[in-house]
C-alpha atoms as a PDB file:
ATOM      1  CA  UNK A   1      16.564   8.768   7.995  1.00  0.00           C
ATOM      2  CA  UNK A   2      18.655   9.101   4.732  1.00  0.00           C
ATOM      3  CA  UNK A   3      17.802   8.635   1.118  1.00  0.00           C
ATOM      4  CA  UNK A   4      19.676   8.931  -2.227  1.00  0.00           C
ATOM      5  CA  UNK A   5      17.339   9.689  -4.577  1.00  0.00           C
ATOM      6  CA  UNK A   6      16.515  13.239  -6.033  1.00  0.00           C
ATOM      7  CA  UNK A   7      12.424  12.402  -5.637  1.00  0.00           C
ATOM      8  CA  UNK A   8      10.917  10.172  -2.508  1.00  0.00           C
ATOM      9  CA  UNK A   9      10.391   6.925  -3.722  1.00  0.00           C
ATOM     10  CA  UNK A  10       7.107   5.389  -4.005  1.00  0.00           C
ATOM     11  CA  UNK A  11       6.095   1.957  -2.273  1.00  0.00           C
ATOM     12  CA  UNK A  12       4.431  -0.660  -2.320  1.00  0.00           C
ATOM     13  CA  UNK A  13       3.852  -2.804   0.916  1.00  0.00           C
ATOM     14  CA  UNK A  14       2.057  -5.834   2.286  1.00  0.00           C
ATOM     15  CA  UNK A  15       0.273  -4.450   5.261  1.00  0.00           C
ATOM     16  CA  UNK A  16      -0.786  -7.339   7.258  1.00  0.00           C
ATOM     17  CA  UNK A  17      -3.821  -7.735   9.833  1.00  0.00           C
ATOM     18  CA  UNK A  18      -3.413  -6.051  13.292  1.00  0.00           C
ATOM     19  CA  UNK A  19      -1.719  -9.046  14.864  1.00  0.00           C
ATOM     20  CA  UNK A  20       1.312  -7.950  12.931  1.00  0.00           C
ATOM     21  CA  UNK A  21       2.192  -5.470  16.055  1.00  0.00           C
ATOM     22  CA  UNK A  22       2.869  -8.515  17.724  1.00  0.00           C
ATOM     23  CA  UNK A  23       5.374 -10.392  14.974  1.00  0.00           C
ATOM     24  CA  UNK A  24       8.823  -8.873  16.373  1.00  0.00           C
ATOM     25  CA  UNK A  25      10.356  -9.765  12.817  1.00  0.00           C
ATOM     26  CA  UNK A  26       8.179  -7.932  10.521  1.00  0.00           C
ATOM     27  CA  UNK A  27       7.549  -5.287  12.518  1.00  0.00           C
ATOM     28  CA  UNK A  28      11.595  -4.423  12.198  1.00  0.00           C
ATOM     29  CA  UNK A  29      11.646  -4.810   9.054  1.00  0.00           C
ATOM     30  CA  UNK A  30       9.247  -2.164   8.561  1.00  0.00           C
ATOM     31  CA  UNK A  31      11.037   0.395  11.165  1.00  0.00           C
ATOM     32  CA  UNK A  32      14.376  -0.449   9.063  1.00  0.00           C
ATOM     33  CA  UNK A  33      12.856   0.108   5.738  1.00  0.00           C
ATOM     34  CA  UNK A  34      11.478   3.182   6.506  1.00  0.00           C
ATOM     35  CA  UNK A  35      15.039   4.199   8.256  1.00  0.00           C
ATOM     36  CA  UNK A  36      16.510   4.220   4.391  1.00  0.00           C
ATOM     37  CA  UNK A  37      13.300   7.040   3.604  1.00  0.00           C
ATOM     38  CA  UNK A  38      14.161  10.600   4.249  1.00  0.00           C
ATOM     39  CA  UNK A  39      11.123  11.744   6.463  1.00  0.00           C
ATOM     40  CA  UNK A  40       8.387  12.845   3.805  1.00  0.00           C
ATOM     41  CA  UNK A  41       7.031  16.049   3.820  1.00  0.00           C
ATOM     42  CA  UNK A  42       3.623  13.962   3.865  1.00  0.00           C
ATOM     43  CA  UNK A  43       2.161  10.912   2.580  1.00  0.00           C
ATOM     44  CA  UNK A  44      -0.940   9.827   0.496  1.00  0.00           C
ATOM     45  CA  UNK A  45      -1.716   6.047   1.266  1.00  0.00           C
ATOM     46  CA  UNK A  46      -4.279   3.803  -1.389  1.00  0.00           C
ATOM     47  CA  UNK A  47      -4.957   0.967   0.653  1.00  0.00           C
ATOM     48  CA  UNK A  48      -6.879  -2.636  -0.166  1.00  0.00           C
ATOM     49  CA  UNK A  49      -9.815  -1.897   2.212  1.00  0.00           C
ATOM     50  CA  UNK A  50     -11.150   1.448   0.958  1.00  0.00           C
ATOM     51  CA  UNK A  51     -12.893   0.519  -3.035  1.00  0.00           C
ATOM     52  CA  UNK A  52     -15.096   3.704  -3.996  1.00  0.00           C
ATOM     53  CA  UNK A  53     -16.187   5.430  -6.901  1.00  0.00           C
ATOM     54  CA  UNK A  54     -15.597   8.243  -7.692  1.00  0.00           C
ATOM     55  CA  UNK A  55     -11.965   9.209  -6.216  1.00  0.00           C
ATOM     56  CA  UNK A  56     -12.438   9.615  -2.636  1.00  0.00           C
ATOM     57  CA  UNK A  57      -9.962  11.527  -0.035  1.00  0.00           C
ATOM     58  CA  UNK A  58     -10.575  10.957   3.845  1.00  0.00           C
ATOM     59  CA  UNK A  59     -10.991  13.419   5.921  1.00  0.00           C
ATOM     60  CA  UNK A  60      -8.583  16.872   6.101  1.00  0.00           C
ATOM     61  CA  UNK A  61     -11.268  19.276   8.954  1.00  0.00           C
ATOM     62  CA  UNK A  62     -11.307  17.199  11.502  1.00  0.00           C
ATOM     63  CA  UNK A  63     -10.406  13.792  13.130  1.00  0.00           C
ATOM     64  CA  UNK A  64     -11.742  10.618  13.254  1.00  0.00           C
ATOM     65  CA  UNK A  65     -11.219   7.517  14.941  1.00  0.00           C
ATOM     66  CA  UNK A  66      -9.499   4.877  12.857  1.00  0.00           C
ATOM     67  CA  UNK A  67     -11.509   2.646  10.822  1.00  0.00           C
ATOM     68  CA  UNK A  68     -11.596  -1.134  12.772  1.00  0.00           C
ATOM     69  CA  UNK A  69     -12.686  -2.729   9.978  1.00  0.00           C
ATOM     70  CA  UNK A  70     -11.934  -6.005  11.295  1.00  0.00           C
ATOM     71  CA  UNK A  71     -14.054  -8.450  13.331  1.00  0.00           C
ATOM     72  CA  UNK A  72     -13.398 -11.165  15.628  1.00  0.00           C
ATOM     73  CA  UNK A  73      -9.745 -10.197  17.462  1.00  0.00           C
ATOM     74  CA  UNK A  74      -8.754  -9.242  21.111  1.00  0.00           C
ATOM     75  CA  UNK A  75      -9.828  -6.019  22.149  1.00  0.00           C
ATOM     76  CA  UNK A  76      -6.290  -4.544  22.416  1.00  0.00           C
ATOM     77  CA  UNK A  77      -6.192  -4.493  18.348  1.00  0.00           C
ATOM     78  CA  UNK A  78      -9.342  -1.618  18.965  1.00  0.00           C
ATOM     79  CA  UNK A  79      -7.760   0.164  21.433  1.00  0.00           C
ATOM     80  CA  UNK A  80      -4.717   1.089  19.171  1.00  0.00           C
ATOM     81  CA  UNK A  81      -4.475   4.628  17.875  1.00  0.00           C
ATOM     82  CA  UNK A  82      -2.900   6.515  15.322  1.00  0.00           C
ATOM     83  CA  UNK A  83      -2.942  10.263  15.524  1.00  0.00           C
ATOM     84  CA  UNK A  84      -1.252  11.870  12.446  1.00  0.00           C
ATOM     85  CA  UNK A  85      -1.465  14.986  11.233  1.00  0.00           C
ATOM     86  CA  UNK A  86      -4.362  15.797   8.584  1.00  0.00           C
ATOM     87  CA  UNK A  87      -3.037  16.713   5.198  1.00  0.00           C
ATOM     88  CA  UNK A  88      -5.461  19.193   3.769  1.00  0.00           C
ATOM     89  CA  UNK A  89      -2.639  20.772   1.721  1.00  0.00           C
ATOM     90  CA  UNK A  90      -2.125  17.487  -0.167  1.00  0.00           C
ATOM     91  CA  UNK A  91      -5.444  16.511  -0.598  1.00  0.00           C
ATOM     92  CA  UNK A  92      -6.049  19.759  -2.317  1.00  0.00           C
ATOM     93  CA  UNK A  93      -2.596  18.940  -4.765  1.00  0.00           C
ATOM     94  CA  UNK A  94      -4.474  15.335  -5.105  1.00  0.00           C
ATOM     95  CA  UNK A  95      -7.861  17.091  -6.186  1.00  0.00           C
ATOM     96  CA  UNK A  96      -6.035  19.210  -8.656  1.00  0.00           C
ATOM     97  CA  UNK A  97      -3.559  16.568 -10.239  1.00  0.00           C
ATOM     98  CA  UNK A  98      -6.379  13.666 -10.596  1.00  0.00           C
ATOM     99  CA  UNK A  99      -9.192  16.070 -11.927  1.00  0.00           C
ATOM    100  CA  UNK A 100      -6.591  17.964 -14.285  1.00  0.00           C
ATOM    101  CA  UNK A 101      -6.268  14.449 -15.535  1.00  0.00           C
ATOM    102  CA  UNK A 102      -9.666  13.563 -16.101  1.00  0.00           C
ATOM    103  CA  UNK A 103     -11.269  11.917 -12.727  1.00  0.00           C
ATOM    104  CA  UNK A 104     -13.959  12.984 -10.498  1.00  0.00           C
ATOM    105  CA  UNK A 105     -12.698  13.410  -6.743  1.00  0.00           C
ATOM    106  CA  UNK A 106     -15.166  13.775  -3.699  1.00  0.00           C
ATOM    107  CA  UNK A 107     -14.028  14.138  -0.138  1.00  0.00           C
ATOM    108  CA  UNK A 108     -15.242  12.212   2.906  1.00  0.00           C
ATOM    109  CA  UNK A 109     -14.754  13.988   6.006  1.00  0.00           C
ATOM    110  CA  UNK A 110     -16.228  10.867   8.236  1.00  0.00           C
ATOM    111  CA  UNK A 111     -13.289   9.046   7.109  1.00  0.00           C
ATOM    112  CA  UNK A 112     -10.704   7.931   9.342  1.00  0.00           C
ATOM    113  CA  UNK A 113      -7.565   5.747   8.003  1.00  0.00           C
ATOM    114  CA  UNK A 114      -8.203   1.946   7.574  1.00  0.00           C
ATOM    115  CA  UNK A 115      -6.286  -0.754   8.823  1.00  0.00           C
ATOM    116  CA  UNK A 116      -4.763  -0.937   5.492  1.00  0.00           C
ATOM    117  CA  UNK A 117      -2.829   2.331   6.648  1.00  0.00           C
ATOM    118  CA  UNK A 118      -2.275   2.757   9.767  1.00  0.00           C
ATOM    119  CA  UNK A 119      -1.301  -1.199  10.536  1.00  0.00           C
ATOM    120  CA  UNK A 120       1.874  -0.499   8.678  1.00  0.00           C
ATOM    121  CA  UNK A 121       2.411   3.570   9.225  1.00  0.00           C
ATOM    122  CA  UNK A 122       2.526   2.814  12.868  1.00  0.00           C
ATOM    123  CA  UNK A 123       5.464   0.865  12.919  1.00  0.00           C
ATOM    124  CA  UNK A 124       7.218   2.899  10.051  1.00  0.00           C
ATOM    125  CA  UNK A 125       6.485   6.651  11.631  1.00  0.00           C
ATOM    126  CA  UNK A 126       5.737   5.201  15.090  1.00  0.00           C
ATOM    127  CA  UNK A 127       5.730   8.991  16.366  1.00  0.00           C
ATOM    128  CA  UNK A 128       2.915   9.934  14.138  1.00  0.00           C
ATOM    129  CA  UNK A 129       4.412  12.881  13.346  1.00  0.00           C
ATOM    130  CA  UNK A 130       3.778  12.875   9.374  1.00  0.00           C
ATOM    131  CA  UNK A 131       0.673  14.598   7.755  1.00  0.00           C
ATOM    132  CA  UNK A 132      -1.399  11.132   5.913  1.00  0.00           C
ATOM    133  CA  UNK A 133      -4.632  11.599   3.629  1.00  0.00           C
ATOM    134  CA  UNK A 134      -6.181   8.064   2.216  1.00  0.00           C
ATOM    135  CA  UNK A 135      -7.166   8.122  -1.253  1.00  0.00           C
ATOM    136  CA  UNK A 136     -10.103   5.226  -1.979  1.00  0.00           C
ATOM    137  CA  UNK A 137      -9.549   3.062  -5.499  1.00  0.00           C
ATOM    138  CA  UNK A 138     -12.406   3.887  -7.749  1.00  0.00           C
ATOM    139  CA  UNK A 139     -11.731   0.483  -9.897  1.00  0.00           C
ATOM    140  CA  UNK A 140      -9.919  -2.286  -9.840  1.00  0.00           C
ATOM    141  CA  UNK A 141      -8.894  -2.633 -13.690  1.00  0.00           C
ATOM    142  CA  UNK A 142      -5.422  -2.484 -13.751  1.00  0.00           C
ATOM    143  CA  UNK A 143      -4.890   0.314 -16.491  1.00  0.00           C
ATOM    144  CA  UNK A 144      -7.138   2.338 -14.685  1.00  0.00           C
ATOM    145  CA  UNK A 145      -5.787   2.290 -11.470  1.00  0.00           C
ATOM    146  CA  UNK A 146      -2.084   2.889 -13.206  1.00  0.00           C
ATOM    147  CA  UNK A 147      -3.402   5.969 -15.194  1.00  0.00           C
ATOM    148  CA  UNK A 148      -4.431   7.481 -11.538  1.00  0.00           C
ATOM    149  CA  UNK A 149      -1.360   6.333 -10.216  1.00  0.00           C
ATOM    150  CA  UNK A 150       0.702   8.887 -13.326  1.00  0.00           C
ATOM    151  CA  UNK A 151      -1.465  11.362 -12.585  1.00  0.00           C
ATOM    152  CA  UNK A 152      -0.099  11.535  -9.031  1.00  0.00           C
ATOM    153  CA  UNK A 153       3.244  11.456  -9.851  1.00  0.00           C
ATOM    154  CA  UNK A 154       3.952  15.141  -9.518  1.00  0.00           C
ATOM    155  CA  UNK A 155       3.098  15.215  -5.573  1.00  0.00           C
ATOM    156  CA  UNK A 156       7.055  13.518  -5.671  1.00  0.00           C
ATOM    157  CA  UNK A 157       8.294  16.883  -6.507  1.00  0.00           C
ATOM    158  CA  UNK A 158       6.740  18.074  -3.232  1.00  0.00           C
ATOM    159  CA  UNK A 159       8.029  15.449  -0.959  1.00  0.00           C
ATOM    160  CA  UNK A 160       4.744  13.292  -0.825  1.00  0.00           C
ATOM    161  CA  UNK A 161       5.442   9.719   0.147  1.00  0.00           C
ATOM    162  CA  UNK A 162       2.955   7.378  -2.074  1.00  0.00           C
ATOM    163  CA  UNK A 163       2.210   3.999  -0.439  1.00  0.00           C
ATOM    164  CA  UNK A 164       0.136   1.569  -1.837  1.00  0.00           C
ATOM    165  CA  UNK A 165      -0.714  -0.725   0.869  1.00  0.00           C
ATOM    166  CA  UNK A 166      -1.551  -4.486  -0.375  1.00  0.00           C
ATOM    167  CA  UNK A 167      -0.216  -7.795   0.152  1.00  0.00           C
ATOM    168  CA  UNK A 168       1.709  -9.414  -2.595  1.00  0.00           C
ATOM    169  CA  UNK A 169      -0.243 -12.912  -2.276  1.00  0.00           C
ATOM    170  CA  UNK A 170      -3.719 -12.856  -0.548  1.00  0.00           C
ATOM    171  CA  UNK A 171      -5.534 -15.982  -0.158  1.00  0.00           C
ATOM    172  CA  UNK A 172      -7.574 -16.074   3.426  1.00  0.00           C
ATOM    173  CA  UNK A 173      -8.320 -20.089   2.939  1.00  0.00           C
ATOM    174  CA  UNK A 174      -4.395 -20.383   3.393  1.00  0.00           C
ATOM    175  CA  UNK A 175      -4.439 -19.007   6.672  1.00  0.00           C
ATOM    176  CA  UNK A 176      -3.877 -21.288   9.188  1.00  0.00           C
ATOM    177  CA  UNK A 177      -3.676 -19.226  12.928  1.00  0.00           C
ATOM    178  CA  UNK A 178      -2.519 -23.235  14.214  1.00  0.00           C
ATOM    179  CA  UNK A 179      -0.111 -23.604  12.028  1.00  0.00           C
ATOM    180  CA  UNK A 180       1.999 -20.065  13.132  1.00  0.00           C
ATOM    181  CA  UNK A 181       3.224 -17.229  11.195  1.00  0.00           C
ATOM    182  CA  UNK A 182       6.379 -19.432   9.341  1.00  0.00           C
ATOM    183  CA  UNK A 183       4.519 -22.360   8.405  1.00  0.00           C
ATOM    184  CA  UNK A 184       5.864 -23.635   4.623  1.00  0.00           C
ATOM    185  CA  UNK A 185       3.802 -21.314   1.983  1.00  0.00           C
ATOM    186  CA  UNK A 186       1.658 -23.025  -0.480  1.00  0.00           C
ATOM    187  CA  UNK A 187       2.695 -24.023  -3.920  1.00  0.00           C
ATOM    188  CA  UNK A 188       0.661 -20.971  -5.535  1.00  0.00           C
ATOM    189  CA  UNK A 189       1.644 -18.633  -2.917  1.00  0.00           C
ATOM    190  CA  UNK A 190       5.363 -19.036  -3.762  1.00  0.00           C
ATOM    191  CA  UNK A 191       4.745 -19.562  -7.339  1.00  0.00           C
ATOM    192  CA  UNK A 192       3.206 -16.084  -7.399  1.00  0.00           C
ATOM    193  CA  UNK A 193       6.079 -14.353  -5.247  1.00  0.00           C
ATOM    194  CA  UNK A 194       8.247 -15.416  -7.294  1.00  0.00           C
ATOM    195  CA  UNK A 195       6.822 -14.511 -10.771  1.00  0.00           C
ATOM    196  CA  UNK A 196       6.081 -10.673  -9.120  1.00  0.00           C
ATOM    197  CA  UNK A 197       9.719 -10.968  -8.002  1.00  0.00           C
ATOM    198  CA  UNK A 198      11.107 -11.082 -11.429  1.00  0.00           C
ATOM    199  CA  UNK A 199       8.980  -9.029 -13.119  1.00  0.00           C
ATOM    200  CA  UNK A 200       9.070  -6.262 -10.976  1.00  0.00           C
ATOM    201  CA  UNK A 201      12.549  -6.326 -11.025  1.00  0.00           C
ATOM    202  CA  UNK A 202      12.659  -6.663 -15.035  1.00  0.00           C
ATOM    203  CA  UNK A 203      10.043  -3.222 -14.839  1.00  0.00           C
ATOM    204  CA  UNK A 204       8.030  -5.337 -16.653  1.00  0.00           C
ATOM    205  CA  UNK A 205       4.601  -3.078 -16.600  1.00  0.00           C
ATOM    206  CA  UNK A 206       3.206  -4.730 -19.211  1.00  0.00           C
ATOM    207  CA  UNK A 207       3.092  -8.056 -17.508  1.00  0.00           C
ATOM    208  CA  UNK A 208       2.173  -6.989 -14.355  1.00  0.00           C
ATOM    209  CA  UNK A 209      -0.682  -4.965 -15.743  1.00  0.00           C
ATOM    210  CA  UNK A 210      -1.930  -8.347 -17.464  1.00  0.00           C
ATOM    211  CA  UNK A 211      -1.163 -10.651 -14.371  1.00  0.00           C
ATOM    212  CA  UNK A 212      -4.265 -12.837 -14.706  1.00  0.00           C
ATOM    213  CA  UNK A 213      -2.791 -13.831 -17.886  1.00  0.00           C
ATOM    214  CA  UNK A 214       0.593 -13.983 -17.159  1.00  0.00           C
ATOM    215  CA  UNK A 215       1.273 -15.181 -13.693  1.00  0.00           C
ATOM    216  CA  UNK A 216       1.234 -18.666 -12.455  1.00  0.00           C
ATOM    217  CA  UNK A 217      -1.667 -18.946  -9.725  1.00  0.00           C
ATOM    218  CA  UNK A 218      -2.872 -15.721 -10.135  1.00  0.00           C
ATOM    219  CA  UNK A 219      -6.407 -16.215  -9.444  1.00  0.00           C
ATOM    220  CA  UNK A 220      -5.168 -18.847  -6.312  1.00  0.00           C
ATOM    221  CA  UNK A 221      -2.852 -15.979  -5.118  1.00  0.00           C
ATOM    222  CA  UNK A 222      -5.778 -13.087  -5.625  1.00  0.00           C
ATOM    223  CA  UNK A 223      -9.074 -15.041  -5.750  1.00  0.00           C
ATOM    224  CA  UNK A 224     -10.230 -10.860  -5.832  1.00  0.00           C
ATOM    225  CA  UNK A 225      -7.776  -8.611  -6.829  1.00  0.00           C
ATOM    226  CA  UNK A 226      -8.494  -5.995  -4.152  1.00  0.00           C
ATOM    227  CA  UNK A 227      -5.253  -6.486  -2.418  1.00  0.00           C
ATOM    228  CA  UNK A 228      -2.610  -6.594  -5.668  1.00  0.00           C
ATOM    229  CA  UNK A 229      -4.465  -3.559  -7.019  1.00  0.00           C
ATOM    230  CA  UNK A 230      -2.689  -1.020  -4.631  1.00  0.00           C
ATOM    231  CA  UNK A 231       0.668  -1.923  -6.775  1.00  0.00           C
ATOM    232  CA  UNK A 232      -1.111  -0.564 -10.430  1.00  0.00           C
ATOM    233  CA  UNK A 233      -1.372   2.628  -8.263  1.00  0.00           C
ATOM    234  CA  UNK A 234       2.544   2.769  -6.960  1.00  0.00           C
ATOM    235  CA  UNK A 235       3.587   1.454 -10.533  1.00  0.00           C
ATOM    236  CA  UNK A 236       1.784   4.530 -12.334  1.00  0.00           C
ATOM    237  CA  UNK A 237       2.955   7.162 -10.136  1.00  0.00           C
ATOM    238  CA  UNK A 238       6.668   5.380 -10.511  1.00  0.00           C
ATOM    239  CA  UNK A 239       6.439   5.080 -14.136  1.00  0.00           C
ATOM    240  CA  UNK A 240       5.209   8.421 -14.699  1.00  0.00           C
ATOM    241  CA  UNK A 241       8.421  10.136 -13.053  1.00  0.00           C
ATOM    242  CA  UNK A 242      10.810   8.743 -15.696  1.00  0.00           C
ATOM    243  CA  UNK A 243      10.741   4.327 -15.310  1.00  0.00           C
ATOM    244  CA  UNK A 244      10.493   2.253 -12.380  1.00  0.00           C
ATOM    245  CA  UNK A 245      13.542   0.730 -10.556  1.00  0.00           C
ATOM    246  CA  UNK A 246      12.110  -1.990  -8.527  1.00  0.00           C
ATOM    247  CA  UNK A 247      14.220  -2.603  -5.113  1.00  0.00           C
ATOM    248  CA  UNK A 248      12.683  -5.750  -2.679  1.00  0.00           C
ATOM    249  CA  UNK A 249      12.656  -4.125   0.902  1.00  0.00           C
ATOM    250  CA  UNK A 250      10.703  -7.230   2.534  1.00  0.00           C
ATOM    251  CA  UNK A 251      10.163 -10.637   1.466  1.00  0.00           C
ATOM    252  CA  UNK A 252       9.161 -13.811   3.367  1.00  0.00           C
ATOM    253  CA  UNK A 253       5.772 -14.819   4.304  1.00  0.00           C
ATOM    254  CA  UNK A 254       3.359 -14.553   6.693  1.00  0.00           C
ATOM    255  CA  UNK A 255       1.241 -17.505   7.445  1.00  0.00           C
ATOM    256  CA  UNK A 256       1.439 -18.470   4.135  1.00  0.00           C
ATOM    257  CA  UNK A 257       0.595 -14.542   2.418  1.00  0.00           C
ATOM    258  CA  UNK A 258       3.883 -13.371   0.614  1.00  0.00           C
ATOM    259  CA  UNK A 259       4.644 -10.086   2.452  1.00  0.00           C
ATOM    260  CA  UNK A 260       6.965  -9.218  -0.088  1.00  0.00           C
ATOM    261  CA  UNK A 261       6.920  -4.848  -0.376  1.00  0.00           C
ATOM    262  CA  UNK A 262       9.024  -3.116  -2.407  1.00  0.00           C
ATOM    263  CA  UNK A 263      10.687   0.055  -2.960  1.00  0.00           C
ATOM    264  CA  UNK A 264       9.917   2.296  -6.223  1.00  0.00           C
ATOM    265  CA  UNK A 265      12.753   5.057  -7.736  1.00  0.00           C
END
């Protein structure tokens, strides 16, 4: 793995449901984007599926199983495993950083890593190999989540990996399991894309911060905001290490979600 920049970058990626082990396409894209990442020393993940208040880290004293937190598919989507490293080291640097800038952080050691997580990790560190800790988000406002995200930044300067793990449309009434994984993406889906395409690429924080206001579709694209929030995160921690230079890694879409992820420097 090779990388230019002084810092590790921080991303932001559409994680998909467990059926996208099975999507040959994607699931390259992933292994080549994370070929252009020098190997992290370890990586803190904020994913869609873990809200709670206050701060919470998962669990650095022992292991747990994964969190399924999914219903309804075949049982070979339970049977997959993920055994990283714990990352007590880092979730100590996390306590430190996020209380030193004003939020209350608890630990959870029943907490195992979410779909949200490991759905993606496995296919970008198949060999499980790097230390992960899951951070929950204790809000969904936007400023908050981007004033937690700059108080992380300084875990670059150790080699931490931050991943905020989303999807850049996410809209369950559009998914259509008949129609396959390339049908045509609705109007607002692509609408949406699009907009987050430009602005992200324009560092426009300001906008994306205020998206209900300024993107078309937005409340079509995110009829709950749980999945776009991940981004305020990866844009905070970004910002807060000197500006954001916003690099697409994946685009496309994925029965009709926008799986566009990109890369933060």
């Amino acid at each position: 793995m090779t990388q230019t920049a002084a810092l590790p970058p921080v991303l932001f990626l559409s994680h998909g449901a467990p059926p996208l082990a099975d999507d040959a396409h994607w699931t390259g894209e992933l292994a080549a984007w994370s070929d252009t990442i020098q190997t992290p020393k370890d990586i803190l993940m904020v994913s869609a599926h873990w809200e709670n208040a206050p701060v919470t880290l998962s669990a650095t004293e022992q292991k747990n199983e994964l969190v399924y937190d999914f219903r309804g598919f075949a049982q070979k989507y339970y049977d997959v495993r993920y055994d990283a490293p714990l990352a007590p080291d880092l979730a100590a640097e996390v306590e430190h950083l996020t209380v030193s800038h004003g939020h209350h952080i608890e630990r959870d050691e029943t907490r195992g890593l979410d779909h949200g997580a490991y759905v993606p990790l496995k296919e970008m560190f198949p060999d499980a190999d790097v230390p992960v800790v899951q951070m929950s988000m204790p809000t969904l406002d936007p400023a908050g989540l981007f004033d937690l995200g700059q108080s992380l930044a300084p875990l670059r300067e150790r080699g931490t990996l931050i991943v905020g793990s989303g999807f850049t449309t996410h809209n369950l009434r559009w998914f259509n399991p008949a129609a396959g994984p390339d049908t045509e993406p609705p109007a607002a889906s692509a609408e949406f894309d699009h907009w987050a395409e430009e602005a992200m690429t324009r560092g426009d924080v300001d906008s994306i911060l205020d998206y209900l206001h300024k993107a078309p579709a937005a409340r079509e694209a995110h009829p709950r905001s749980e999945h776009w929030a991940p981004l305020y995160v990866a844009l905070g921690a970004a910002y807060a290490s000197g500006g954001i230079e916003a690099k697409t890694a994946i685009d496309g879409f994925w029965f009709g979600l926008s799986k566009r992820s990109w890369t933060l420097s």
